[in-house]
C-alpha atoms as a PDB file:
ATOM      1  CA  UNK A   1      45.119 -34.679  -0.230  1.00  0.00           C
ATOM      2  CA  UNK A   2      43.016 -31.944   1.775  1.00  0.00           C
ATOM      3  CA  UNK A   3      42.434 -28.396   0.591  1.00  0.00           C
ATOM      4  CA  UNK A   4      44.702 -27.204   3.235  1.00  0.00           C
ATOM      5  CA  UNK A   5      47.346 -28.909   1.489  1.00  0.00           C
ATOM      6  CA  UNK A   6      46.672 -27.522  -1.850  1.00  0.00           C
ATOM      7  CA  UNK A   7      46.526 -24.025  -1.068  1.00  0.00           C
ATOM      8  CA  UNK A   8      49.070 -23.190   1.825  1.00  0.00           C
ATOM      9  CA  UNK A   9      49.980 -19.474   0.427  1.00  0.00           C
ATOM     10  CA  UNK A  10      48.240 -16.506   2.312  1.00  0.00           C
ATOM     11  CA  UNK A  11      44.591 -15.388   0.602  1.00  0.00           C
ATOM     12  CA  UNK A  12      42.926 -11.685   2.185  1.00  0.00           C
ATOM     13  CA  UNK A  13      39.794 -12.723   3.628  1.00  0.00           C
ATOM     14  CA  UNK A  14      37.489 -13.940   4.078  1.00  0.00           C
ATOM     15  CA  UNK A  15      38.341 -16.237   0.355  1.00  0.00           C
ATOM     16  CA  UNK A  16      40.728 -18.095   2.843  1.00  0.00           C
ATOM     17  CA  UNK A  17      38.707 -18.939   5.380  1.00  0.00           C
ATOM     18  CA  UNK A  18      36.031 -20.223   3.354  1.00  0.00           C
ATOM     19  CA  UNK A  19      38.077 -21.812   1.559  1.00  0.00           C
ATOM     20  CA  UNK A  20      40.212 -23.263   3.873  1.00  0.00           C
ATOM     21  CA  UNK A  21      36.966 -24.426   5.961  1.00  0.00           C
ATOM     22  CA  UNK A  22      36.736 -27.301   3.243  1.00  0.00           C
ATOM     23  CA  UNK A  23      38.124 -30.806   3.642  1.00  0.00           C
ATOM     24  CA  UNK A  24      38.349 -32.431   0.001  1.00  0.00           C
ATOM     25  CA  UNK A  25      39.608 -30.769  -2.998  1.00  0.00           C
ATOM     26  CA  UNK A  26      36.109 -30.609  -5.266  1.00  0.00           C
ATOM     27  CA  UNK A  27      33.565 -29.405  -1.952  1.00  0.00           C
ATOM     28  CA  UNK A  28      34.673 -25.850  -3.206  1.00  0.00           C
ATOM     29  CA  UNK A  29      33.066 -25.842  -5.886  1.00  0.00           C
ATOM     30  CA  UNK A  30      30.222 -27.606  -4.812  1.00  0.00           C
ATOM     31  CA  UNK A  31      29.245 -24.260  -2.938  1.00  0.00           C
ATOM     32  CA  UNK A  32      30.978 -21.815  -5.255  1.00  0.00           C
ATOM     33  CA  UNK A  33      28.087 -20.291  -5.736  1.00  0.00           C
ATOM     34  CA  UNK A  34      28.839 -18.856  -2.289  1.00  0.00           C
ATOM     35  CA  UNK A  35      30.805 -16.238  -3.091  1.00  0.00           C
ATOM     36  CA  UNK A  36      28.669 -14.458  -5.336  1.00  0.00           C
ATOM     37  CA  UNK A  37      25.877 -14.297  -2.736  1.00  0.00           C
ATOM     38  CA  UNK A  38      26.529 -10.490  -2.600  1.00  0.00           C
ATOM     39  CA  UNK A  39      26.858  -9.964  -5.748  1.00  0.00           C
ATOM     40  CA  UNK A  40      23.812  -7.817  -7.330  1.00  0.00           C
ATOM     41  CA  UNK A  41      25.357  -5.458  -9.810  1.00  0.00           C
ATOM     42  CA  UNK A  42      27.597  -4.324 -12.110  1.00  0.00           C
ATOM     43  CA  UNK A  43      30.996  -2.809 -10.460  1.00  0.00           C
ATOM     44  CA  UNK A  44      33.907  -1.786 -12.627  1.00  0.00           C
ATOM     45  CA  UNK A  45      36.338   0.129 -11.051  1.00  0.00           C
ATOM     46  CA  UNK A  46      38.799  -0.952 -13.627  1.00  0.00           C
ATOM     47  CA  UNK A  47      39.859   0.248 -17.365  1.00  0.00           C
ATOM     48  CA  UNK A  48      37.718  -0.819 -20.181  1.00  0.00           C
ATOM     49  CA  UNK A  49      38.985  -1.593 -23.845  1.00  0.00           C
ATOM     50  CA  UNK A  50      36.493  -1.005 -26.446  1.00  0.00           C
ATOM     51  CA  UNK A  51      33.919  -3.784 -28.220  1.00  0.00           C
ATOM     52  CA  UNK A  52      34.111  -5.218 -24.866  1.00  0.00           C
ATOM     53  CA  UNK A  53      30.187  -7.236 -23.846  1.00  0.00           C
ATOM     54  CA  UNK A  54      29.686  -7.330 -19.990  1.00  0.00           C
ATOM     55  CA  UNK A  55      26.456  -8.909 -18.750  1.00  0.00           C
ATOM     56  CA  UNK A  56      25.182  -9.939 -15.609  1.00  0.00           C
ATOM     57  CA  UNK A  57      26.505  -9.066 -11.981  1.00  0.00           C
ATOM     58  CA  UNK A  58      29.750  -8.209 -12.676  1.00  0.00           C
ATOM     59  CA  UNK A  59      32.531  -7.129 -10.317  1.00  0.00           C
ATOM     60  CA  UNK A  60      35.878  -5.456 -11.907  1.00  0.00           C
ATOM     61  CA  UNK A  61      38.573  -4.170  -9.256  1.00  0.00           C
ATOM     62  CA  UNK A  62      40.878  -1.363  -9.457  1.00  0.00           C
ATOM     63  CA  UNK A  63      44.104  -1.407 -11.957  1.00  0.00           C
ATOM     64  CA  UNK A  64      42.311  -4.388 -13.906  1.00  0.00           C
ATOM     65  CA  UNK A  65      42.218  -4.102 -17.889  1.00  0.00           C
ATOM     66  CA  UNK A  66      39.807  -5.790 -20.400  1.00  0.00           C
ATOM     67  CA  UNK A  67      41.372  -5.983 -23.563  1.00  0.00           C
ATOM     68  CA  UNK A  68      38.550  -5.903 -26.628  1.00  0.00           C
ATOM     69  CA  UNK A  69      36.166  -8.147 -27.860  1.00  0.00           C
ATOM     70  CA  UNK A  70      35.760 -10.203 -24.456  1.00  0.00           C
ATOM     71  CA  UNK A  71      33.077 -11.599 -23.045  1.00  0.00           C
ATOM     72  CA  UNK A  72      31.933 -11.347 -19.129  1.00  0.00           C
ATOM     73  CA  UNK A  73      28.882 -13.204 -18.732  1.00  0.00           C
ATOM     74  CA  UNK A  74      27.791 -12.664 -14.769  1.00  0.00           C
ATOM     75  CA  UNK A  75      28.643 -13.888 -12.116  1.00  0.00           C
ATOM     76  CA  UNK A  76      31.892 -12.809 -12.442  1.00  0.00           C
ATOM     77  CA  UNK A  77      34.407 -11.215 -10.069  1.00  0.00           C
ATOM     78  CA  UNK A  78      37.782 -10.352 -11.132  1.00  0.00           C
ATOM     79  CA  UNK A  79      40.028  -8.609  -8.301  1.00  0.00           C
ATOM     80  CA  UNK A  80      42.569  -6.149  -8.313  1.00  0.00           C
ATOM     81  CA  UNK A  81      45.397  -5.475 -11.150  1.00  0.00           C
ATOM     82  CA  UNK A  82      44.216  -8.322 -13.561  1.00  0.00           C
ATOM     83  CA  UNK A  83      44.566  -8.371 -17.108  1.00  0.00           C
ATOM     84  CA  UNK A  84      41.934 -10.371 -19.235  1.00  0.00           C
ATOM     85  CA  UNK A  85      43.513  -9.958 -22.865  1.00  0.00           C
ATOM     86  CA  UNK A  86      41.452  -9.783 -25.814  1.00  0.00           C
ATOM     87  CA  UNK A  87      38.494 -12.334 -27.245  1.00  0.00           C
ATOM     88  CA  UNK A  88      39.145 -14.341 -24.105  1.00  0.00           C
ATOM     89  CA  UNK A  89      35.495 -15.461 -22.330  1.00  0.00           C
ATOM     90  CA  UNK A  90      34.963 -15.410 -18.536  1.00  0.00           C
ATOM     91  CA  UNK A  91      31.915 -16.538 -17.715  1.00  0.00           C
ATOM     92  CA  UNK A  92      29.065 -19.031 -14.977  1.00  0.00           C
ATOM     93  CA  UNK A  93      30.528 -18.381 -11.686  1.00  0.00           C
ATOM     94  CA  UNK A  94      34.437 -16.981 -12.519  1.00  0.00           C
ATOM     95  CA  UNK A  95      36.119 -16.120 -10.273  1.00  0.00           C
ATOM     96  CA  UNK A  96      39.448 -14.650 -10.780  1.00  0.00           C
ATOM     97  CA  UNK A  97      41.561 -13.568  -7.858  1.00  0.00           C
ATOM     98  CA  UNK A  98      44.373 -10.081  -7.891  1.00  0.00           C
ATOM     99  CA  UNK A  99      47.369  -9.772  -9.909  1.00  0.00           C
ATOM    100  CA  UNK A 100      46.502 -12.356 -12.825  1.00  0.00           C
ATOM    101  CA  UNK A 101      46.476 -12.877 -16.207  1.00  0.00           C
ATOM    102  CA  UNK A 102      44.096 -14.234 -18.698  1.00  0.00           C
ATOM    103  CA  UNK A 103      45.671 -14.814 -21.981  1.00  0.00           C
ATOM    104  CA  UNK A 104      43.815 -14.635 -25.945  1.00  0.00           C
ATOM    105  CA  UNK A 105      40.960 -16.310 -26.602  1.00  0.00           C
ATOM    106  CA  UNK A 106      40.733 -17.959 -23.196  1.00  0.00           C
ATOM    107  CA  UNK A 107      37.794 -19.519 -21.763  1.00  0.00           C
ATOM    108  CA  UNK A 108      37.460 -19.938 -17.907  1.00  0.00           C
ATOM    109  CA  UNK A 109      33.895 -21.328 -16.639  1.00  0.00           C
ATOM    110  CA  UNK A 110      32.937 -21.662 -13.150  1.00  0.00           C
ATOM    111  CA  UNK A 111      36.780 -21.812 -11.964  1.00  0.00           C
ATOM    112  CA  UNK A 112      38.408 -20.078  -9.134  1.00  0.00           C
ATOM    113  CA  UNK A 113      41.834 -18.632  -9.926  1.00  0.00           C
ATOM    114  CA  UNK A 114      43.469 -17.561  -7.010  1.00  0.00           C
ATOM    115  CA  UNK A 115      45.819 -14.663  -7.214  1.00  0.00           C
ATOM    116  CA  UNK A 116      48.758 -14.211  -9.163  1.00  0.00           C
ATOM    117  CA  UNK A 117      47.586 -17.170 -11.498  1.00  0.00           C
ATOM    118  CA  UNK A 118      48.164 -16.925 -15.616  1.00  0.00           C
ATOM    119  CA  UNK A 119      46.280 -18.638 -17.965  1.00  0.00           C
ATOM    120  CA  UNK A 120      48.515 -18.687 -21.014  1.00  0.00           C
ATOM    121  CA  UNK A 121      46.467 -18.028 -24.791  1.00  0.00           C
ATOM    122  CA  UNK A 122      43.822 -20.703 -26.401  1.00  0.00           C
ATOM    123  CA  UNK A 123      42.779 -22.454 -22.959  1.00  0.00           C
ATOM    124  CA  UNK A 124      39.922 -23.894 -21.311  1.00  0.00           C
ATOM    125  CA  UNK A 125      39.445 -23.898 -17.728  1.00  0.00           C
ATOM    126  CA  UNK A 126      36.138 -25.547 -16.652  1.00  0.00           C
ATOM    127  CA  UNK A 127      34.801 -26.408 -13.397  1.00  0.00           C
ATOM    128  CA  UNK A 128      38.386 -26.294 -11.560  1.00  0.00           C
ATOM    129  CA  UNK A 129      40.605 -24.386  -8.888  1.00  0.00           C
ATOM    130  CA  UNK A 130      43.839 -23.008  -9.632  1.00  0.00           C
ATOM    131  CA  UNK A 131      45.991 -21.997  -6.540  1.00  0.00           C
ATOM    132  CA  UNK A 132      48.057 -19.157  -5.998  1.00  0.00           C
ATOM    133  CA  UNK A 133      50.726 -18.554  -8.788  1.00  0.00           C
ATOM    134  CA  UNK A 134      49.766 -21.289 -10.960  1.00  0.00           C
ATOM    135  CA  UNK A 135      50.871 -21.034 -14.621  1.00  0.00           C
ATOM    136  CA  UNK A 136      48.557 -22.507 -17.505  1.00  0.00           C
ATOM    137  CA  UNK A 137      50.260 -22.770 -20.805  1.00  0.00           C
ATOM    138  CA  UNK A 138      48.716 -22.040 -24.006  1.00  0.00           C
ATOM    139  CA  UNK A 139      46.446 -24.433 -25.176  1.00  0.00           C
ATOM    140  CA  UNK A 140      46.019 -26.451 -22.071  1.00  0.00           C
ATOM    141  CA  UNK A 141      42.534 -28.341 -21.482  1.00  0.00           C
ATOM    142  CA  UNK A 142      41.249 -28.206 -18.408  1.00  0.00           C
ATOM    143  CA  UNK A 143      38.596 -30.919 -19.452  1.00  0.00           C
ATOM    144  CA  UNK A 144      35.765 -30.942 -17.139  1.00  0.00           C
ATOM    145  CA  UNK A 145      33.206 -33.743 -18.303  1.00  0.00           C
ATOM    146  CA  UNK A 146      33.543 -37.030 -18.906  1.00  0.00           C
ATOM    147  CA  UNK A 147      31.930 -38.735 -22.269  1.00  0.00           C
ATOM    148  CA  UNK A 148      29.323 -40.775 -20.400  1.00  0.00           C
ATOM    149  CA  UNK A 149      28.452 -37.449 -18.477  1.00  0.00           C
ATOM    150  CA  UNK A 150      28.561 -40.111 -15.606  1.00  0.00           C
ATOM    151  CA  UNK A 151      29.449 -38.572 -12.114  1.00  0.00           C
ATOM    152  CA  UNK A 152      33.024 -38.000 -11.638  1.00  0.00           C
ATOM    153  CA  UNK A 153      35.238 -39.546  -9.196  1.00  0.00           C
ATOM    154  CA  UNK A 154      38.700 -38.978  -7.407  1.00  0.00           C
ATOM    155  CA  UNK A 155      41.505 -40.527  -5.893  1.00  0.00           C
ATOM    156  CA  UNK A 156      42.329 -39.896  -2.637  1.00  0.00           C
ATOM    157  CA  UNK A 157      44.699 -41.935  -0.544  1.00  0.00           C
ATOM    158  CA  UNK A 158      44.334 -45.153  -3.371  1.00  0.00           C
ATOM    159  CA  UNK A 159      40.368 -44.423  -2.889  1.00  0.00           C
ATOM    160  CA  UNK A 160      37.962 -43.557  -5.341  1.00  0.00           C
ATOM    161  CA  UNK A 161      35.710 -40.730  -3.491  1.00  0.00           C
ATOM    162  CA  UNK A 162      32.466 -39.679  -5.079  1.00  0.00           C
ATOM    163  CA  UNK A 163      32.469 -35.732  -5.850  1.00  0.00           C
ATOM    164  CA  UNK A 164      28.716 -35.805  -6.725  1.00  0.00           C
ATOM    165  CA  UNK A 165      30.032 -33.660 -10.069  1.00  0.00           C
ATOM    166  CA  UNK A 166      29.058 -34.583 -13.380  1.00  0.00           C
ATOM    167  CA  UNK A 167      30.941 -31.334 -14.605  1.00  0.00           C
ATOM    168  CA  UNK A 168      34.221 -31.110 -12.512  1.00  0.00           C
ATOM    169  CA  UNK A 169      38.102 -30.341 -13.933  1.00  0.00           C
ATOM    170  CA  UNK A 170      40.931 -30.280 -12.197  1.00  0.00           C
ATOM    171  CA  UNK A 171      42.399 -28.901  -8.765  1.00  0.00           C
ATOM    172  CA  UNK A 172      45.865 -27.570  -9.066  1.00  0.00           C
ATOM    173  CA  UNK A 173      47.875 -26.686  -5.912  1.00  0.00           C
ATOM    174  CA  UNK A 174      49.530 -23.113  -5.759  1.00  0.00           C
ATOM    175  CA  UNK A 175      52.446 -22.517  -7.820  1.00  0.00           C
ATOM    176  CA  UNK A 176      51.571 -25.652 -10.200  1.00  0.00           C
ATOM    177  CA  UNK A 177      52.585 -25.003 -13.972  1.00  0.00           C
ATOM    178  CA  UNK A 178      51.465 -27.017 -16.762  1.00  0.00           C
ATOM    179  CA  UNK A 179      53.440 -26.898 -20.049  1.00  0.00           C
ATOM    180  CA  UNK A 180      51.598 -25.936 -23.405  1.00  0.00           C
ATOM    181  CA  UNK A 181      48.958 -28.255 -24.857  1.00  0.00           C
ATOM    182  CA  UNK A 182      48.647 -30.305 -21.604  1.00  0.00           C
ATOM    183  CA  UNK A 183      45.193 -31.918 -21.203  1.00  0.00           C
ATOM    184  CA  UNK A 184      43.947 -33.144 -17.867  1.00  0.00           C
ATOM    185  CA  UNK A 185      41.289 -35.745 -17.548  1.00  0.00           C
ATOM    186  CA  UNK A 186      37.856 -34.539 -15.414  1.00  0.00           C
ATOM    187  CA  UNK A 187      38.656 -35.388 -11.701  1.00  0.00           C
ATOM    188  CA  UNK A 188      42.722 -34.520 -11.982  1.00  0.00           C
ATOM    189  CA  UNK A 189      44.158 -33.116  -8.836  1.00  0.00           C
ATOM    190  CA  UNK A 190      48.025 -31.853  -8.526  1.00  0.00           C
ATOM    191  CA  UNK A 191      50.083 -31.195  -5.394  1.00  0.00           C
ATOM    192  CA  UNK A 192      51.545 -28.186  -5.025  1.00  0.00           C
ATOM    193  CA  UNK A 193      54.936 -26.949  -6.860  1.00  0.00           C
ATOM    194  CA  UNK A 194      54.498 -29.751  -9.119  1.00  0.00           C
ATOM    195  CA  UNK A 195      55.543 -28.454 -13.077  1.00  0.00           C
ATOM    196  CA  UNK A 196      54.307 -31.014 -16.423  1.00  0.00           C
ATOM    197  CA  UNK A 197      55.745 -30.207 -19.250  1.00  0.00           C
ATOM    198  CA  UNK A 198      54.412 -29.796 -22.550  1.00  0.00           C
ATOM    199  CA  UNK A 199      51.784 -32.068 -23.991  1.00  0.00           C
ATOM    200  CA  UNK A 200      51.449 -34.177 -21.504  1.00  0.00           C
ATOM    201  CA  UNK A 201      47.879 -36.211 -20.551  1.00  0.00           C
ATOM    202  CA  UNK A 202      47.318 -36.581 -16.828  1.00  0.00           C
ATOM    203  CA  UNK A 203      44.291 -38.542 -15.319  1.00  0.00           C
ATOM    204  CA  UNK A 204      44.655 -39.231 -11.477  1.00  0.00           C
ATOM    205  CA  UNK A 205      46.434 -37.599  -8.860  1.00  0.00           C
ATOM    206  CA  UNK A 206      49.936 -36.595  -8.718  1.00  0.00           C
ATOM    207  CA  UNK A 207      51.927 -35.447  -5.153  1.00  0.00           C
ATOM    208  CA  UNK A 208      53.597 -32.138  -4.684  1.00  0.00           C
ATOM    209  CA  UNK A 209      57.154 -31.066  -5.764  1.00  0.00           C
ATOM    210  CA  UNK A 210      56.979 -33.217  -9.039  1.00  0.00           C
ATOM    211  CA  UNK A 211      58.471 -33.133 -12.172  1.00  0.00           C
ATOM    212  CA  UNK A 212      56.268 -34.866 -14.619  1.00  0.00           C
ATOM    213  CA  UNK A 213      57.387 -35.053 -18.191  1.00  0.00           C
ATOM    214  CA  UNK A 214      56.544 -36.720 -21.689  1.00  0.00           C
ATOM    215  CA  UNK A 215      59.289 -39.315 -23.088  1.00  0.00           C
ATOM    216  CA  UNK A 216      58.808 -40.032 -26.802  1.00  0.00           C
ATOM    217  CA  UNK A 217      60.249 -42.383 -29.334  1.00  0.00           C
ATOM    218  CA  UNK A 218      60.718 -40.717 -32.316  1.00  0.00           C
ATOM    219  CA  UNK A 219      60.920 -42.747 -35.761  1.00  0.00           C
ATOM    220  CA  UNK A 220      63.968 -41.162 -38.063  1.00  0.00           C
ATOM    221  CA  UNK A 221      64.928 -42.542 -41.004  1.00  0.00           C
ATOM    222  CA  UNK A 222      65.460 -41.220 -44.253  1.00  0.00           C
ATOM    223  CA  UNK A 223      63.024 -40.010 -47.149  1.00  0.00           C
ATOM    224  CA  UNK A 224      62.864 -39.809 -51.121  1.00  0.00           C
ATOM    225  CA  UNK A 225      62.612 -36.731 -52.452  1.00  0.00           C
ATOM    226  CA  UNK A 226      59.037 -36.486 -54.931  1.00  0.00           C
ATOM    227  CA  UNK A 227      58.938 -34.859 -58.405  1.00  0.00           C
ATOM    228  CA  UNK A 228      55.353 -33.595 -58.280  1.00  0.00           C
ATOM    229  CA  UNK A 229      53.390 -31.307 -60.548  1.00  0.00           C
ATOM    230  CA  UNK A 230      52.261 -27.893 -59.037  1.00  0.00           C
ATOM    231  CA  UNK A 231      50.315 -26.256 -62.238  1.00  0.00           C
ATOM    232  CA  UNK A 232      50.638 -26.981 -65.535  1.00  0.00           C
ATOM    233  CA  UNK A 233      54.252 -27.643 -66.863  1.00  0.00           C
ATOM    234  CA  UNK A 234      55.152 -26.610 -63.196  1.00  0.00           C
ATOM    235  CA  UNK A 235      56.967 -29.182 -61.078  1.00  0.00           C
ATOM    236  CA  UNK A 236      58.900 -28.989 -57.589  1.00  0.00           C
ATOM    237  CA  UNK A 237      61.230 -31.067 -55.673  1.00  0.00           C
ATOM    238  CA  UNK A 238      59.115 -32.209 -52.172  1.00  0.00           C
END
């Protein structure tokens, strides 16, 4: 699955011709570093909140908000008409495209988030590229290493390519959505307009236009009711 693949919606330039100039899904973020190369200073052209900690080269565009209490640690650029709601973290290389939204307590680490993107409340993001309109539900890991910090591989075409990454996460097409609580394994990469519901594990990777859900067997049967003492000469029915 090429880059070209993944990301087919329209970027402003020149994010889509460097990105675009890229033949495997992870070589982005092997040189993600390049597009901070301009980036000396702090910028913020957008609103504020109070108790909010900005270090670093920082770039903030117009009509974006920073709720309070989060943390910007440099190189960071966020673009136009974002909202990065409070005590979420955005930090190592972020960067954060126009017209999304970073939910509570979020943490997003050397990650490009192309426009329009949400990352729901609670998540982690690490070392990963979300295309255009993806949707991140609360509580999603993005996990980015693997135990034996051993360099990750992918799948491509029934191959297992080297990335040359010992940190790497996931690559999610544009207008991908992943349900609450869904963890992917370092090395995951999803075709576009694919949706996985909620709590689902994925490890691999998974074609475009998917529908990828859990199926459970749930164990029903019925219970005894407990007499148990709360406090002293207190009981109650469990």
């Amino acid at each position: 699955m090429r880059v070209q693949d993944l990301f087919e919606a329209a970027l402003p330039e020149p994010l889509q011709s460097w990105l675009h100039k890229f033949e495997q899904p992870h070589e982005p973020l092997l040189r993600i570093e390049d597009l901070f190369f301009k980036l000396d200073k702090q910028v913020v052209r957008g609103e504020i909140d109070d108790h909010v900690s900005i270090q670093g080269a920082v770039h903030i565009g117009e009509g974006s908000r920073i709720h309070s209490h989060v943390s910007i640690v440099g190189p960071v650029i966020i673009g136009e008409n974002v909202s990065i709601r409070s005590h979420a973290q955005i930090r190592n290389c972020a960067f954060i495209g126009s017209d999304c939204v970073v939910g509570h307590g979020a943490d997003i680490k050397k990650s490009i988030c192309l426009d329009k993107s949400k990352i729901q409340d609670g998540t982690f993001v690490g070392d990963s590229i979300l295309g255009v309109g993806t949707r991140i539900g609360s509580g999603a890991i993005l996990a980015n290493r693997k135990f034996n910090q051993s360099e990750i591989k992918i799948s491509i075409n029934g191959e297992r390519v080297s990335t040359g990454l010992e940190f790497f996460g996931a690559v999610l097409g544009d207008y991908v959505r992943l349900g609450a609580n869904v963890v992917t394994s370092p090395g995951t990469i999803i075709g576009p307009h694919t949706w996985v519901g909620s709590g689902v594990v994925l490890n691999g990777t998974y074609d475009s236009d998917q529908l990828i859900t859990l199926k459970q067997e749930l164990d029903i049967r019925n219970k005894d009711r407990l007499i148990l003492r709360t406090g002293e000469g207190e009981y109650e029915s469990i």
